[in-house]
Protein backbone atom coordinates (compact mmCIF):
# COMPACT_ATOMS: atom_id res chain seq x y z
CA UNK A 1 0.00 0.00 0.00
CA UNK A 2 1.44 3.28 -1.21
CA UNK A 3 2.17 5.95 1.85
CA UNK A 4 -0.05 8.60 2.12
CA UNK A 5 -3.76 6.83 0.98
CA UNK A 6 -4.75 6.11 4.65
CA UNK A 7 -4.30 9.76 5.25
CA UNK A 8 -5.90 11.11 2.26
CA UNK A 9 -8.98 8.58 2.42
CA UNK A 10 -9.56 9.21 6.14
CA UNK A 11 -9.33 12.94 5.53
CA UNK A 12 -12.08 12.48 2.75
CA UNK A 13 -14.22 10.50 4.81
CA UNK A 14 -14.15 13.35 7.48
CA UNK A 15 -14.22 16.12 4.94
CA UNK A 16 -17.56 14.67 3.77
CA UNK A 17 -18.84 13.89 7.37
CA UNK A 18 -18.04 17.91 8.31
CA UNK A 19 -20.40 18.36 5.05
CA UNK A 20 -23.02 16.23 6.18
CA UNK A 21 -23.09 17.92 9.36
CA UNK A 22 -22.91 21.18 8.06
CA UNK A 23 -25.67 20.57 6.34
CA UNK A 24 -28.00 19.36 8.39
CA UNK A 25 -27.30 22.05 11.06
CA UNK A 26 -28.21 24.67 8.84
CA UNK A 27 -31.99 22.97 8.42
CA UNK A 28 -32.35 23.02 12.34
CA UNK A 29 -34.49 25.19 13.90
CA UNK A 30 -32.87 27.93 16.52
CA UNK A 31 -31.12 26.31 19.60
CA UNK A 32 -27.94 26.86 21.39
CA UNK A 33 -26.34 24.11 19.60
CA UNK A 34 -26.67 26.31 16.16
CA UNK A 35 -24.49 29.12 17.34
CA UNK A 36 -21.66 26.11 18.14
CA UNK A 37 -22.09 23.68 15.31
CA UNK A 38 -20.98 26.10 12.29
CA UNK A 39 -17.68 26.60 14.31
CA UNK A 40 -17.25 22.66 14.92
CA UNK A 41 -18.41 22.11 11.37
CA UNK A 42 -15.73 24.25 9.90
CA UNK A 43 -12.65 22.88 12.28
CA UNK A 44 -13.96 19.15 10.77
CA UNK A 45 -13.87 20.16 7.30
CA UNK A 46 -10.43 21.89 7.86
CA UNK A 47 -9.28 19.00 10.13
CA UNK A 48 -10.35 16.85 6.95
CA UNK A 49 -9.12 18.59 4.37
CA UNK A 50 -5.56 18.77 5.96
CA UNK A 51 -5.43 14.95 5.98
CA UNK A 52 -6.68 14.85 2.38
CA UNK A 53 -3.67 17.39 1.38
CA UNK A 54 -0.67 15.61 3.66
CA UNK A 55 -2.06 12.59 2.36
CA UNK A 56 -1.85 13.47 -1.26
CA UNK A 57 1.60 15.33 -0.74
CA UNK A 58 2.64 11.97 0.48
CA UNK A 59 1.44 10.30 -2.31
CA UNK A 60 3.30 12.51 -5.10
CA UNK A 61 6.56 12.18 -3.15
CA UNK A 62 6.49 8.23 -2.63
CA UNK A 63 6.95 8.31 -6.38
């Protein structure tokens, strides 16, 4: 297995979880949990998204 695709398919999986979530928290009605979740939401998708880029870095420079 080539270094760098567990990263970069864990960070998609949690990039698209972060979307789902984003998502549905936006259909919610008003709550204290609304003024939280876009904050969460967006360190997920960054969280994510770093994996997916260190992973594909990784990937480029196995070759």
């Amino acid at each position: 297995m080539r270094e760098g695709l567990i990263p970069t398919i864990v960070g998609t999986g949690v990039t698209a979880a972060g979307i789902v979530l984003k998502v549905k928290s936006m259909k919610k009605s008003k709550n204290i949990m609304n003024e939280l979740m876009p904050m969460f939401t967006a360190g997920v998708i960054g969280f994510g998204l770093a994996h997916v880029l260190l992973g594909t870095i990784d990937l480029f420079e196995d070759r």
